[in-house]
C-alpha atoms as a PDB file:
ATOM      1  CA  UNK A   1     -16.004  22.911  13.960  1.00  0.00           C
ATOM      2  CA  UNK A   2     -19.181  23.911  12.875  1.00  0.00           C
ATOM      3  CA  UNK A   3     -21.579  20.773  11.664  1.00  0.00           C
ATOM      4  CA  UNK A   4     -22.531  21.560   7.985  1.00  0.00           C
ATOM      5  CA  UNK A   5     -26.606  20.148   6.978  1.00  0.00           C
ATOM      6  CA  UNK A   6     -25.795  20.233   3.490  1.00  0.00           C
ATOM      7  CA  UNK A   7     -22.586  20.175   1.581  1.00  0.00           C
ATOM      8  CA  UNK A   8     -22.068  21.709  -1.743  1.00  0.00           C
ATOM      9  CA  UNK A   9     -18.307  22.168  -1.912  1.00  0.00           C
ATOM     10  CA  UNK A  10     -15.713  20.065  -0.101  1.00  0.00           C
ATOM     11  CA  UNK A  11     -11.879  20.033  -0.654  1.00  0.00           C
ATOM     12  CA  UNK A  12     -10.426  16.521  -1.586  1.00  0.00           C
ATOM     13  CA  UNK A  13      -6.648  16.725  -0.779  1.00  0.00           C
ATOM     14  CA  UNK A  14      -4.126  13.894  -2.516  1.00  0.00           C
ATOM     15  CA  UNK A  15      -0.718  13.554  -3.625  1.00  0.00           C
ATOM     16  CA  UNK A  16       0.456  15.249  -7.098  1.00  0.00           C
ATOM     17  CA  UNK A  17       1.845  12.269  -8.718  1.00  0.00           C
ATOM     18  CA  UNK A  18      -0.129  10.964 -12.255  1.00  0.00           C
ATOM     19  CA  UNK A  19      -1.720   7.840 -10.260  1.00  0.00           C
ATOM     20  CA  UNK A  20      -2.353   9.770  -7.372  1.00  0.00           C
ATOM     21  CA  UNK A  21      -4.654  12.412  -9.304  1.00  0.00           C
ATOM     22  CA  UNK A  22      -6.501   9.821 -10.953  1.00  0.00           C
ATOM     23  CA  UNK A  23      -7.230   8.104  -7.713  1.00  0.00           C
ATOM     24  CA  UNK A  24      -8.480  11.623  -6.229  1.00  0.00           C
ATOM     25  CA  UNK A  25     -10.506  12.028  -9.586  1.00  0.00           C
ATOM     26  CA  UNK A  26     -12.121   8.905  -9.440  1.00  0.00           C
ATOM     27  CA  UNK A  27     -13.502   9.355  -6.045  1.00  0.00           C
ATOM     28  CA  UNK A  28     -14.402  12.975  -6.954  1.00  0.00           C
ATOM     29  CA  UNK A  29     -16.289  11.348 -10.009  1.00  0.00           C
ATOM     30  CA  UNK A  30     -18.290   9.105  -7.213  1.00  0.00           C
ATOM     31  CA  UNK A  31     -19.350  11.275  -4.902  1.00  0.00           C
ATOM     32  CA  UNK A  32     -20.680  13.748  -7.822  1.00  0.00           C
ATOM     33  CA  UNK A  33     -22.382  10.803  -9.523  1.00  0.00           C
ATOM     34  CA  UNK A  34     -24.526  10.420  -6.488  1.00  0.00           C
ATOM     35  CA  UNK A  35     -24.324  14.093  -5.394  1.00  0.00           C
ATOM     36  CA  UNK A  36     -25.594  15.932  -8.479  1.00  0.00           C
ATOM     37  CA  UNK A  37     -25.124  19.573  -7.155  1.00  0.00           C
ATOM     38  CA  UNK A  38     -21.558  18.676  -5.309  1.00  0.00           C
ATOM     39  CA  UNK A  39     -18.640  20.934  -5.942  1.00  0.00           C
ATOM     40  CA  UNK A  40     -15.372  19.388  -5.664  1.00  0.00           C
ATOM     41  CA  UNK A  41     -11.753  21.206  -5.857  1.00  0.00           C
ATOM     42  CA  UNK A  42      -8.872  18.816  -6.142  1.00  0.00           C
ATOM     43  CA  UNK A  43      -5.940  20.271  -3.686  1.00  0.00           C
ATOM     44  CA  UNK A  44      -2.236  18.762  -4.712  1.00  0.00           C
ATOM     45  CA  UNK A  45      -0.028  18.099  -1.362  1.00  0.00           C
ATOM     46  CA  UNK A  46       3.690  17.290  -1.693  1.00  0.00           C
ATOM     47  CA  UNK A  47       4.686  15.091   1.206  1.00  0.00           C
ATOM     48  CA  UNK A  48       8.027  14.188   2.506  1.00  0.00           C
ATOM     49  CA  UNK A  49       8.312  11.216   0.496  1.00  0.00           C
ATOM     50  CA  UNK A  50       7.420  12.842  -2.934  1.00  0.00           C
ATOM     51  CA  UNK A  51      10.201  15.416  -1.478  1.00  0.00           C
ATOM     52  CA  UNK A  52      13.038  13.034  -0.833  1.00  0.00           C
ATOM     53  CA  UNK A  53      13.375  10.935  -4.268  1.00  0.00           C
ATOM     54  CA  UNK A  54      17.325  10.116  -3.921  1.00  0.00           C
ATOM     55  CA  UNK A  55      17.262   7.607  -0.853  1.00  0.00           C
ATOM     56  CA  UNK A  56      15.273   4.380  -0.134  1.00  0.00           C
ATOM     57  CA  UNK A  57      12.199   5.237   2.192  1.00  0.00           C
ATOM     58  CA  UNK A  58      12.873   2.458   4.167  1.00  0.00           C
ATOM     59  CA  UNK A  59      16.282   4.520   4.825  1.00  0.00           C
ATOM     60  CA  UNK A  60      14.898   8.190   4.945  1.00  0.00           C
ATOM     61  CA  UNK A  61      13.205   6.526   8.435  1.00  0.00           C
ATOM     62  CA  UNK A  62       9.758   7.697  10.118  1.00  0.00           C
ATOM     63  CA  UNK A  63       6.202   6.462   9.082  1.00  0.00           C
ATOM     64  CA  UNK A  64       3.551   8.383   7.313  1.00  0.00           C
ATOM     65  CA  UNK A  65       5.664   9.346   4.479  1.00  0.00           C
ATOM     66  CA  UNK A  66       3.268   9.609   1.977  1.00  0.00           C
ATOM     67  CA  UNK A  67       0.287  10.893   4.101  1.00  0.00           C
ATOM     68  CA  UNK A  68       1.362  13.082   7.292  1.00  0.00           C
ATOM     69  CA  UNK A  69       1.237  16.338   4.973  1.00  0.00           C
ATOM     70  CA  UNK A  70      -2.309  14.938   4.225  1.00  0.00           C
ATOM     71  CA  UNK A  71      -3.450  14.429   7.309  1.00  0.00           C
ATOM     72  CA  UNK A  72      -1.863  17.504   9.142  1.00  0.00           C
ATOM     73  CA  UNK A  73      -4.351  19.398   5.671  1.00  0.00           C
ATOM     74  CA  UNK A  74      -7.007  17.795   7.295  1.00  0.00           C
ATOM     75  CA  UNK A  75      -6.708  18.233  11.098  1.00  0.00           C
ATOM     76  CA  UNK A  76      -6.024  21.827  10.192  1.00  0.00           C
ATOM     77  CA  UNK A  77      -9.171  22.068   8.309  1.00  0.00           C
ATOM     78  CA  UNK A  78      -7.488  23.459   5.156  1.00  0.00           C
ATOM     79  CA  UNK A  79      -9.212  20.109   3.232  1.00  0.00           C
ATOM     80  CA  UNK A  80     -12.483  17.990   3.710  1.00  0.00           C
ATOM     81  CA  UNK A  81     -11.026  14.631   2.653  1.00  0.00           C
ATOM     82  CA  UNK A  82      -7.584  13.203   1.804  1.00  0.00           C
ATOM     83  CA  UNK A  83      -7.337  10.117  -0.960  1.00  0.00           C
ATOM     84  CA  UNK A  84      -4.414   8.056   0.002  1.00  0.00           C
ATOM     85  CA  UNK A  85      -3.479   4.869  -1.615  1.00  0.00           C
ATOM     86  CA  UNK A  86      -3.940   1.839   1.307  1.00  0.00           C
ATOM     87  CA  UNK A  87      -0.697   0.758   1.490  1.00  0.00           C
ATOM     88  CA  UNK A  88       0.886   3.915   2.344  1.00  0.00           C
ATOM     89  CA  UNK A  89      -1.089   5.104   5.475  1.00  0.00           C
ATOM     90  CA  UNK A  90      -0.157   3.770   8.692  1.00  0.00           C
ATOM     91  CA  UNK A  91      -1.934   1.250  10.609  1.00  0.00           C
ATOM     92  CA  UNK A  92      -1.835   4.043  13.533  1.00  0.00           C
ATOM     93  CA  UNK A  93      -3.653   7.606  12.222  1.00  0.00           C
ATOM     94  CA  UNK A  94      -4.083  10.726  14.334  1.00  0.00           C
ATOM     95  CA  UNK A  95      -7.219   9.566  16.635  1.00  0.00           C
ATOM     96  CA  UNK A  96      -9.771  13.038  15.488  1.00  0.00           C
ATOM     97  CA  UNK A  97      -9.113  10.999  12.102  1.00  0.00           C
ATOM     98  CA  UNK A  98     -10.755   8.121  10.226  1.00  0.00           C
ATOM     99  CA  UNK A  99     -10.782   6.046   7.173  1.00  0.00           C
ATOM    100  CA  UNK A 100     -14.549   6.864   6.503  1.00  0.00           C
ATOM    101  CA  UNK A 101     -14.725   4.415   3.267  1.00  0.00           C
ATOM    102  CA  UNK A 102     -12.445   2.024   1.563  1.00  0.00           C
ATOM    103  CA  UNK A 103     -12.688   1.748  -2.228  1.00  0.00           C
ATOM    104  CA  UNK A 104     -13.256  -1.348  -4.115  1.00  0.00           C
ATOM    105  CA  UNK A 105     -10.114  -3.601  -4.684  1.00  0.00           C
ATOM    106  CA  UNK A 106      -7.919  -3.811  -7.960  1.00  0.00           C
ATOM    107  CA  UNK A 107      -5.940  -5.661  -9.197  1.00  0.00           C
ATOM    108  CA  UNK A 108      -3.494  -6.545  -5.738  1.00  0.00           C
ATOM    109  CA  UNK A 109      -1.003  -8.060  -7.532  1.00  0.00           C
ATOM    110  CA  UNK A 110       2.585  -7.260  -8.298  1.00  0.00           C
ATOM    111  CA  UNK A 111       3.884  -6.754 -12.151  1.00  0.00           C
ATOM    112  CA  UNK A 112       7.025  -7.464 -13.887  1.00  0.00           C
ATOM    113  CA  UNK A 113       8.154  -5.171 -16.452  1.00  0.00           C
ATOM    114  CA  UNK A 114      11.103  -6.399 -18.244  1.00  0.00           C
ATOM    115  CA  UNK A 115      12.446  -8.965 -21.064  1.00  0.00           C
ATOM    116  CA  UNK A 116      11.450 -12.146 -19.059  1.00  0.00           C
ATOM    117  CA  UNK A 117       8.142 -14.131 -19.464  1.00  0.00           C
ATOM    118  CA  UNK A 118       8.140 -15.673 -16.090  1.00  0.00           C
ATOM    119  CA  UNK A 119      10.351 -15.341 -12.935  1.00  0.00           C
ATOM    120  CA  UNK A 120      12.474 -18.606 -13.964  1.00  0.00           C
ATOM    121  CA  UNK A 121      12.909 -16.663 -17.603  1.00  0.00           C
ATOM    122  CA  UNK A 122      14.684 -13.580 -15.971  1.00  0.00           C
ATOM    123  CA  UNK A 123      18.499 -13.986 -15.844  1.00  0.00           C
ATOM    124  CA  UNK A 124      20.811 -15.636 -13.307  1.00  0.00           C
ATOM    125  CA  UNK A 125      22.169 -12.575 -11.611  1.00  0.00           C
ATOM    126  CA  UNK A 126      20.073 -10.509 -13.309  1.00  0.00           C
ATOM    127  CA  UNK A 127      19.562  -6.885 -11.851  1.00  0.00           C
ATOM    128  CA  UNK A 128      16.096  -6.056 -10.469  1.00  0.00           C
ATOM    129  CA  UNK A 129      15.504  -2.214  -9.945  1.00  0.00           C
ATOM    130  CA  UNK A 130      13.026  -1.764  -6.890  1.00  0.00           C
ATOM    131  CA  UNK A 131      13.255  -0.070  -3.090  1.00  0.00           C
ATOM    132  CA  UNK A 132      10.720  -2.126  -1.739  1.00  0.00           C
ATOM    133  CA  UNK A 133      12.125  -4.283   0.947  1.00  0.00           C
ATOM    134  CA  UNK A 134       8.798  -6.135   0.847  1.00  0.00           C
ATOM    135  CA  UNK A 135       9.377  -7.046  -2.938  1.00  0.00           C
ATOM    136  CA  UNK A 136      13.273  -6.969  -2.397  1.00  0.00           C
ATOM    137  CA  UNK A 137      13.006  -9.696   0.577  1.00  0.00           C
ATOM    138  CA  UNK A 138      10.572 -12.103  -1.211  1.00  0.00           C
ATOM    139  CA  UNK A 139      12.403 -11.986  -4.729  1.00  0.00           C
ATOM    140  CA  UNK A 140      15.370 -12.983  -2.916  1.00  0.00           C
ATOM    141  CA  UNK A 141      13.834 -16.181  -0.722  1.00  0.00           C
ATOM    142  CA  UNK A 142      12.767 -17.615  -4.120  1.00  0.00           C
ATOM    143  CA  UNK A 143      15.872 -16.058  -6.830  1.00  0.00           C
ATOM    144  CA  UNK A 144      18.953 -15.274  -4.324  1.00  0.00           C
ATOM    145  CA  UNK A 145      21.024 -15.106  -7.651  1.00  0.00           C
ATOM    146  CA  UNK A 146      19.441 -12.311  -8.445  1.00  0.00           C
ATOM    147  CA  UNK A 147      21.176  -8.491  -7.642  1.00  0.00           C
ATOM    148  CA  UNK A 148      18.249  -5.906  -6.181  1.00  0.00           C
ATOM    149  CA  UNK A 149      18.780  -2.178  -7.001  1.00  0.00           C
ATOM    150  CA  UNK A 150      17.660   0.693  -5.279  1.00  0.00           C
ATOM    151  CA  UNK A 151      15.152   2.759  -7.585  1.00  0.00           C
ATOM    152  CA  UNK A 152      12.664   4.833  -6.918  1.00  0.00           C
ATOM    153  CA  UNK A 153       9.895   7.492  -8.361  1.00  0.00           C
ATOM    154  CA  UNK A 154       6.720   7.247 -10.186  1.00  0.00           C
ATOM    155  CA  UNK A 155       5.852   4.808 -12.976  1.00  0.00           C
ATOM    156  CA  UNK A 156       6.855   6.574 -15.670  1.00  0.00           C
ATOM    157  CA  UNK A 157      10.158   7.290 -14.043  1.00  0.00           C
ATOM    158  CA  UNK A 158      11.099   3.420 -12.485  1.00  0.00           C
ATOM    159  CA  UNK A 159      10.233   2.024 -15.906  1.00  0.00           C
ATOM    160  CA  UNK A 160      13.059   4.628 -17.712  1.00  0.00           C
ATOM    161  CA  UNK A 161      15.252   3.488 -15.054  1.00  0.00           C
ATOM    162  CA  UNK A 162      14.977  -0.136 -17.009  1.00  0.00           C
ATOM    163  CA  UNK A 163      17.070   1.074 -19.614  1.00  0.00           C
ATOM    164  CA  UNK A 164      19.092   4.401 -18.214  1.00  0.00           C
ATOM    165  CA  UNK A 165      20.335   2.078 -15.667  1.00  0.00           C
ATOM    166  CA  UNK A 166      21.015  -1.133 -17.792  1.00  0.00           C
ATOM    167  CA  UNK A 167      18.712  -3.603 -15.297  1.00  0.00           C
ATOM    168  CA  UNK A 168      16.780  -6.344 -16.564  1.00  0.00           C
ATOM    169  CA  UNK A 169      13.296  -5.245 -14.942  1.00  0.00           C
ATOM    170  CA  UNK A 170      11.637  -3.811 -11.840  1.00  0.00           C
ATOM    171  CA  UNK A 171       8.786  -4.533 -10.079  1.00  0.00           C
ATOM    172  CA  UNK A 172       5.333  -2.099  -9.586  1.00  0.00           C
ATOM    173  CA  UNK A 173       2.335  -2.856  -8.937  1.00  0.00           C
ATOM    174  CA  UNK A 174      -0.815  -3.961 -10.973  1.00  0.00           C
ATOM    175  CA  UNK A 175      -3.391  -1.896  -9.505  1.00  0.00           C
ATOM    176  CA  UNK A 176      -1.249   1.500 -10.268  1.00  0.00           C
ATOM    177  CA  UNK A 177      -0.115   0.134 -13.797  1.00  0.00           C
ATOM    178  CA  UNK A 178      -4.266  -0.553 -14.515  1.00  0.00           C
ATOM    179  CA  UNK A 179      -5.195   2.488 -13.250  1.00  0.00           C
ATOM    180  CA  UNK A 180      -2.639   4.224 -15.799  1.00  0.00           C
ATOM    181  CA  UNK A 181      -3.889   2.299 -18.514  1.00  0.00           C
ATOM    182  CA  UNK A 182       0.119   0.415 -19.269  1.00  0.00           C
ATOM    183  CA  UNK A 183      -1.024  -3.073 -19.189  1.00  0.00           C
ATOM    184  CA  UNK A 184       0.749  -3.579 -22.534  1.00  0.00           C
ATOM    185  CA  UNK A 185       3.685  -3.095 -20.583  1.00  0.00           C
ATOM    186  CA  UNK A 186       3.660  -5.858 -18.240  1.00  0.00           C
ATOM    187  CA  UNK A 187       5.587  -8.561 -18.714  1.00  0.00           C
ATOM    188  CA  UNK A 188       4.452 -10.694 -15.771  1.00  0.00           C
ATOM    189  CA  UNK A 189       1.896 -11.228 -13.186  1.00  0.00           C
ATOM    190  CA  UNK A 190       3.527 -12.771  -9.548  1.00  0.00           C
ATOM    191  CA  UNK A 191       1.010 -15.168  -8.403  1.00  0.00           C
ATOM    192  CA  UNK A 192      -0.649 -13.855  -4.570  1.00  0.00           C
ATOM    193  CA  UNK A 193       1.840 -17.130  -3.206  1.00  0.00           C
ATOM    194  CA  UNK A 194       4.863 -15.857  -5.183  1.00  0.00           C
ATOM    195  CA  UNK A 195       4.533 -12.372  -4.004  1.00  0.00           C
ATOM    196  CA  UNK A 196       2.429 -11.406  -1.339  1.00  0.00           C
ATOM    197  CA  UNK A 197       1.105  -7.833  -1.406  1.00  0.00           C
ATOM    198  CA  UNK A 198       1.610  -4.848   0.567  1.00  0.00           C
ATOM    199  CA  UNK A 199      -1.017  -4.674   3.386  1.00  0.00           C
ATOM    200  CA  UNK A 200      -4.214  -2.763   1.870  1.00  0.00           C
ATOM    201  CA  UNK A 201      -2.593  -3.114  -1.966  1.00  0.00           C
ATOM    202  CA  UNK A 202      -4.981  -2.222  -4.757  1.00  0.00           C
ATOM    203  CA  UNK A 203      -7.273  -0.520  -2.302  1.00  0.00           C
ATOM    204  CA  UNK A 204      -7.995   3.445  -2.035  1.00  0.00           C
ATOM    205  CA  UNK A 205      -8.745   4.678   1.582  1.00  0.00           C
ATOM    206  CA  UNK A 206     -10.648   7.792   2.099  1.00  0.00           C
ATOM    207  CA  UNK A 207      -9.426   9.439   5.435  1.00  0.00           C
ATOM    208  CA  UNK A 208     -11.768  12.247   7.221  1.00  0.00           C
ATOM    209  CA  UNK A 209     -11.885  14.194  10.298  1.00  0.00           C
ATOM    210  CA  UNK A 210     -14.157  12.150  13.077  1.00  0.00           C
ATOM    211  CA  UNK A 211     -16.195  15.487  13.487  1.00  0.00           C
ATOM    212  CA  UNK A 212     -17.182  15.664  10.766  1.00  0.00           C
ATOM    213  CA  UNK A 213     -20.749  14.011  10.082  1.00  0.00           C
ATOM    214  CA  UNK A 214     -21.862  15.524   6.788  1.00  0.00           C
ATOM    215  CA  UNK A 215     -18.584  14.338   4.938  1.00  0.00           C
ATOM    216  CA  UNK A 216     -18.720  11.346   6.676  1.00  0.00           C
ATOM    217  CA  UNK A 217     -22.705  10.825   4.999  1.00  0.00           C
ATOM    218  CA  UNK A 218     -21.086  12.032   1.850  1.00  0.00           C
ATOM    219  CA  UNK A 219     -18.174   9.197   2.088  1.00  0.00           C
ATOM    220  CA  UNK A 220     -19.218   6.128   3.846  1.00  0.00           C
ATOM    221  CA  UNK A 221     -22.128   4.987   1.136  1.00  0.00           C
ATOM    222  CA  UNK A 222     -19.170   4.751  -1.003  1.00  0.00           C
ATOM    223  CA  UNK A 223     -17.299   1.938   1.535  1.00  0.00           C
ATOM    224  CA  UNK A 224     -16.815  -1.355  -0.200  1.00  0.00           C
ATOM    225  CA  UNK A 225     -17.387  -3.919   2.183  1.00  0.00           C
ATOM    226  CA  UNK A 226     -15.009  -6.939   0.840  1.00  0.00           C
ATOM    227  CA  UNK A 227     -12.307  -4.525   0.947  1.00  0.00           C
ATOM    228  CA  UNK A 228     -13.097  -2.928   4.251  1.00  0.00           C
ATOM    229  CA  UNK A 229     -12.855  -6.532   5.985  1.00  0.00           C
ATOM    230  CA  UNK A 230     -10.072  -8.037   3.889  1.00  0.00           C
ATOM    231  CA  UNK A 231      -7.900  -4.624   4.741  1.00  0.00           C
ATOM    232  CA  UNK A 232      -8.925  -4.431   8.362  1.00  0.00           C
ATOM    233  CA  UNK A 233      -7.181  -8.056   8.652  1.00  0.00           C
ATOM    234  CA  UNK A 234      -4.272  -6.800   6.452  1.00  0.00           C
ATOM    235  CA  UNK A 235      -3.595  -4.145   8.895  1.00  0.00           C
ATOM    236  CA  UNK A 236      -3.847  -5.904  12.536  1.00  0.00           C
ATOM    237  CA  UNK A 237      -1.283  -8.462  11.414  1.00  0.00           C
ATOM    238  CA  UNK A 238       1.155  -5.442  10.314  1.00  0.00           C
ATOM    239  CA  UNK A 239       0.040  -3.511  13.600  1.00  0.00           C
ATOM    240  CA  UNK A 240       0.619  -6.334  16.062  1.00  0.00           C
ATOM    241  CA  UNK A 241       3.877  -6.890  13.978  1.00  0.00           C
ATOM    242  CA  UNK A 242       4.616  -2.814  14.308  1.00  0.00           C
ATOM    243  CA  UNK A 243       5.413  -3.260  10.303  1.00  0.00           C
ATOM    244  CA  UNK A 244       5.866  -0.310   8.118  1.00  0.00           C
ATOM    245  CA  UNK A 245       8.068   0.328   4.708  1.00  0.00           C
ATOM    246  CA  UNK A 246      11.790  -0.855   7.209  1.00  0.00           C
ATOM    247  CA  UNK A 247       9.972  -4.142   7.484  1.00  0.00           C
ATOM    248  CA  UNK A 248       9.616  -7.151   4.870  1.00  0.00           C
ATOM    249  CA  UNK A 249       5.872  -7.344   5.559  1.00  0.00           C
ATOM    250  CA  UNK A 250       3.512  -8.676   3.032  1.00  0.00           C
ATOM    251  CA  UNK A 251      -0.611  -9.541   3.596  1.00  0.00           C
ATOM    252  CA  UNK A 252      -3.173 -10.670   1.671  1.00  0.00           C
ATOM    253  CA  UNK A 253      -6.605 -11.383   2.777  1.00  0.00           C
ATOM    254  CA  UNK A 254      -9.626 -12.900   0.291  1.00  0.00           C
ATOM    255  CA  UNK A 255     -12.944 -12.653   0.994  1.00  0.00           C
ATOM    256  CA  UNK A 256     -14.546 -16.194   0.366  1.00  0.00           C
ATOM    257  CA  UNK A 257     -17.820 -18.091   0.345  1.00  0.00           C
ATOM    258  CA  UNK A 258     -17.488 -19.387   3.552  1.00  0.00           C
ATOM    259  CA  UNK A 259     -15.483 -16.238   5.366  1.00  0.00           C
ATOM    260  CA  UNK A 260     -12.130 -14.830   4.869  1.00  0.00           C
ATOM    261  CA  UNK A 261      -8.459 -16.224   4.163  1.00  0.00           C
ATOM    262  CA  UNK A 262      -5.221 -14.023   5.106  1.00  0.00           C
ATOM    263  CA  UNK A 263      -1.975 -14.957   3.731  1.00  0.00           C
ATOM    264  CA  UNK A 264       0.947 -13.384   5.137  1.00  0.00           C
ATOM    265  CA  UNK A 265       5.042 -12.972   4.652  1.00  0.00           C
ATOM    266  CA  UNK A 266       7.957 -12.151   6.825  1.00  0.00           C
ATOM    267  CA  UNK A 267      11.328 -12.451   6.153  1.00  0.00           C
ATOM    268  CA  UNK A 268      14.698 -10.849   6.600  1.00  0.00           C
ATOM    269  CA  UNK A 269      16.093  -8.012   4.108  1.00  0.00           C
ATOM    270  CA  UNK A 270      18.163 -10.850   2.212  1.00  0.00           C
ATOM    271  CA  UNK A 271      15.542 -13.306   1.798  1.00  0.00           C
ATOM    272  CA  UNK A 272      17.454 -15.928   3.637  1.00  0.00           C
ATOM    273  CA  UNK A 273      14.985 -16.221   6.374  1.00  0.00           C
ATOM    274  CA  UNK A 274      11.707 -15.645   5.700  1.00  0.00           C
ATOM    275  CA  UNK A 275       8.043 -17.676   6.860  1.00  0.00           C
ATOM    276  CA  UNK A 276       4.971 -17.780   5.327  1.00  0.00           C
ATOM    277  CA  UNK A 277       1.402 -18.480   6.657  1.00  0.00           C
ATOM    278  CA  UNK A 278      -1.964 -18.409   6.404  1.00  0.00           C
ATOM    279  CA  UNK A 279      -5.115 -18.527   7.821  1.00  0.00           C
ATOM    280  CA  UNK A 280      -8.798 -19.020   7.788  1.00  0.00           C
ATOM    281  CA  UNK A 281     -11.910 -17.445   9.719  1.00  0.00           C
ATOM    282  CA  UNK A 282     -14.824 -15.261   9.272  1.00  0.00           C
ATOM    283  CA  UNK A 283     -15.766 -12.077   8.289  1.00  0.00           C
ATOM    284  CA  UNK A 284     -16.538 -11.148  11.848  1.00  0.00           C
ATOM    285  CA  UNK A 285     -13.500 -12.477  12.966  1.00  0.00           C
ATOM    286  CA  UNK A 286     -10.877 -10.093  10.613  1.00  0.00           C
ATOM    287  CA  UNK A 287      -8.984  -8.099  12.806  1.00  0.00           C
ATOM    288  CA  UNK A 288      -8.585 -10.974  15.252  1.00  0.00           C
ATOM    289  CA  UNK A 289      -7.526 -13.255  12.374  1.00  0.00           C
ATOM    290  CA  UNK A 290      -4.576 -10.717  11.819  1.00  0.00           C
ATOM    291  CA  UNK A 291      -3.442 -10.541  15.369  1.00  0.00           C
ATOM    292  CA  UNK A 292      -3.719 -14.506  15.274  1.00  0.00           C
ATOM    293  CA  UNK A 293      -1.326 -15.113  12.678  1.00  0.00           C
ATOM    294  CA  UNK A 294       0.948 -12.434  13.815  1.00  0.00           C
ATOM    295  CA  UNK A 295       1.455 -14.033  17.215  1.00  0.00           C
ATOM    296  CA  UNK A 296       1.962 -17.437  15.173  1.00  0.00           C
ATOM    297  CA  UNK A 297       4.838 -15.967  12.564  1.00  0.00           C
ATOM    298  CA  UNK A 298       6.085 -14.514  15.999  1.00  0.00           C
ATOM    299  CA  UNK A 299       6.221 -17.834  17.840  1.00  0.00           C
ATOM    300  CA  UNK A 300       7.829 -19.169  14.616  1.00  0.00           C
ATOM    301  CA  UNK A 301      10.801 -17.357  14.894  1.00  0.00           C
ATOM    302  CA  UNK A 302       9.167 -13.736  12.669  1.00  0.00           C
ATOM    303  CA  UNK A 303      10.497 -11.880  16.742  1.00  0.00           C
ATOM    304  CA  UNK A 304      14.119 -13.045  15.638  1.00  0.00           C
ATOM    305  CA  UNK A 305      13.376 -11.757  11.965  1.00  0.00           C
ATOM    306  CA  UNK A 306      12.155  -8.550  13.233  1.00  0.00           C
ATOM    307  CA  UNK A 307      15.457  -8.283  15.728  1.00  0.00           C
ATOM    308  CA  UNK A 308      17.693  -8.609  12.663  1.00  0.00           C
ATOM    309  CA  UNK A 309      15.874  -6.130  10.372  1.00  0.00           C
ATOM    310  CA  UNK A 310      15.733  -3.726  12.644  1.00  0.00           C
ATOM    311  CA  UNK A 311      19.096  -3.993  14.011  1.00  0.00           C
ATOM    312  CA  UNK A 312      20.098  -3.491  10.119  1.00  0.00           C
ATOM    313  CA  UNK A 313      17.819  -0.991   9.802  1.00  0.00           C
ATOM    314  CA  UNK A 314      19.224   1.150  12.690  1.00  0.00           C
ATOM    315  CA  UNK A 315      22.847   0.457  11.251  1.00  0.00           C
ATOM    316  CA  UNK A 316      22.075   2.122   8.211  1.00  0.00           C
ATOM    317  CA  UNK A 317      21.053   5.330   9.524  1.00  0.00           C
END
């Protein structure tokens, strides 16, 4: 590839959905803000799970679902830069590519949308629409009364499902429902200890080929450094735990006065068995951190947690 001095036009590939266009816009609206004479074009990019809206991903199988279109766009040169959502690119990306900049953090939390005013206030054996077995897994090791449903699709279309499908809420999350400007529609906020987020939740990565030094210029001034550390723990524990959307996997790391704290869940799909930990460290010390507290929720019986998940997991295929 040819090494470009100056760049006037770059290609900024993304997902079609309504949040993921305003994610691409709002980084387009960055790096024209401090690139006056920058051209960018917007490229939509269906991937396989946009394609396949009828089965939970954690049973369509495979990693990558929402970025491997993305990313084969940009090792093919036919875009600059792919937008992706955190939480949906893998913790292992094609090695000529690179998260060049990490946006700053919304909102990580999870939402309620629904009737009740608290997770007490929704109904015993009340009927929760989400696909999440993240969400699905913790919901269940604090409400087991409760009956999860398999829903899935973009805002607009999960919180229809509410009524078409006669449940008494679902879950999304806060960053996507801010973004979209449906506050007003939130019922509840989970607390970080009721719900632990998805790893990187709330956090926009920018991915770009490693080749490329003028896009990485362009990108990298944009990199928000409390979200770059707090994610890079985030994703070490889910590596060393080889997480992805079949596992129960939440992390949450906080960037603090004194250094960093990562909070982390693992449980089985039912909620029955489940541990939660945390711990504390530096800044410098993030990745490690992650691998730390994996090896503990491990030792703690998270290996025999992992064995039963995906020994379900494989059953289901």
């Amino acid at each position: 590839m040819s090494i470009r001095p100056t760049i006037k036009y770059v290609v900024l590939g993304t997902r079609g959905s309504q949040l993921a266009m305003y994610q691409a816009r709002s980084v387009a609206w960055l790096l024209q803000k401090s690139h006056v004479e920058l051209s960018v074009k917007i490229r939509k990019i269906s991937t396989a799970g946009d394609k396949v809206q009828d089965a939970p991903l954690a049973r369509i199988g495979g990693v990558g679902l929402f970025v491997k279109e993305i990313e084969n766009a940009l090792l093919s040169e036919d875009i600059d830069l792919a937008v992706h959502s955190c939480k949906d690119l893998p913790t292992d990306i094609p090695e000529e590519l690179i998260v060049a900049a990490y946006g700053t953090r919304e909102d990580p939390r999870d939402v309620f949308i629904g009737a009740a005013t608290g997770l007490d206030d929704i109904p015993r054996g009340g009927r929760i629409g989400t696909s999440s077995l993240r969400r699905r897994s913790q919901l269940l090791s604090l409400r087991p009364d409760l009956e999860l449903v398999d829903i899935r699709g973009n805002v607009d279309t999960r919180i229809r499902k509410i009524k078409e499908m006669g449940l008494d809420g679902t879950i999304l999350a806060a960053a996507g429902i801010k973004r979209l400007e449906r506050q007003e529609e939130v019922a509840f906020y989970f607390s970080i200890d009721e719900m632990i987020p998805a790893v990187g939740q709330g956090v926009i990565a920018i991915e770009i080929r490693d080749n490329d030094p003028a896009v990485r210029n362009l990108v990298s001034v944009h990199n928000h450094d409390d979200a770059a550390v707090a994610v890079r723990a985030e994703r070490a524990l889910m590596k060393r735990l080889e997480g992805g959307c079949q596992v129960p996997i939440g992390a949450h790391a906080t960037v603090q006065a004194k250094g960093l704290r990562l909070r982390a869940y693992l449980g089985s799909v039912d909620g029955v068995n489940s541990i939660r930990d945390a711990i504390d460290g530096s800044r410098e010390q993030a990745e490690d951190m992650g691998v730390e507290l994996a090896e503990r929720m491990l030792a703690a019986g998270g290996d025999e947690i992992l064995k039963e998940v995906r020994v379900n997991a494989a059953g289901a295929e």
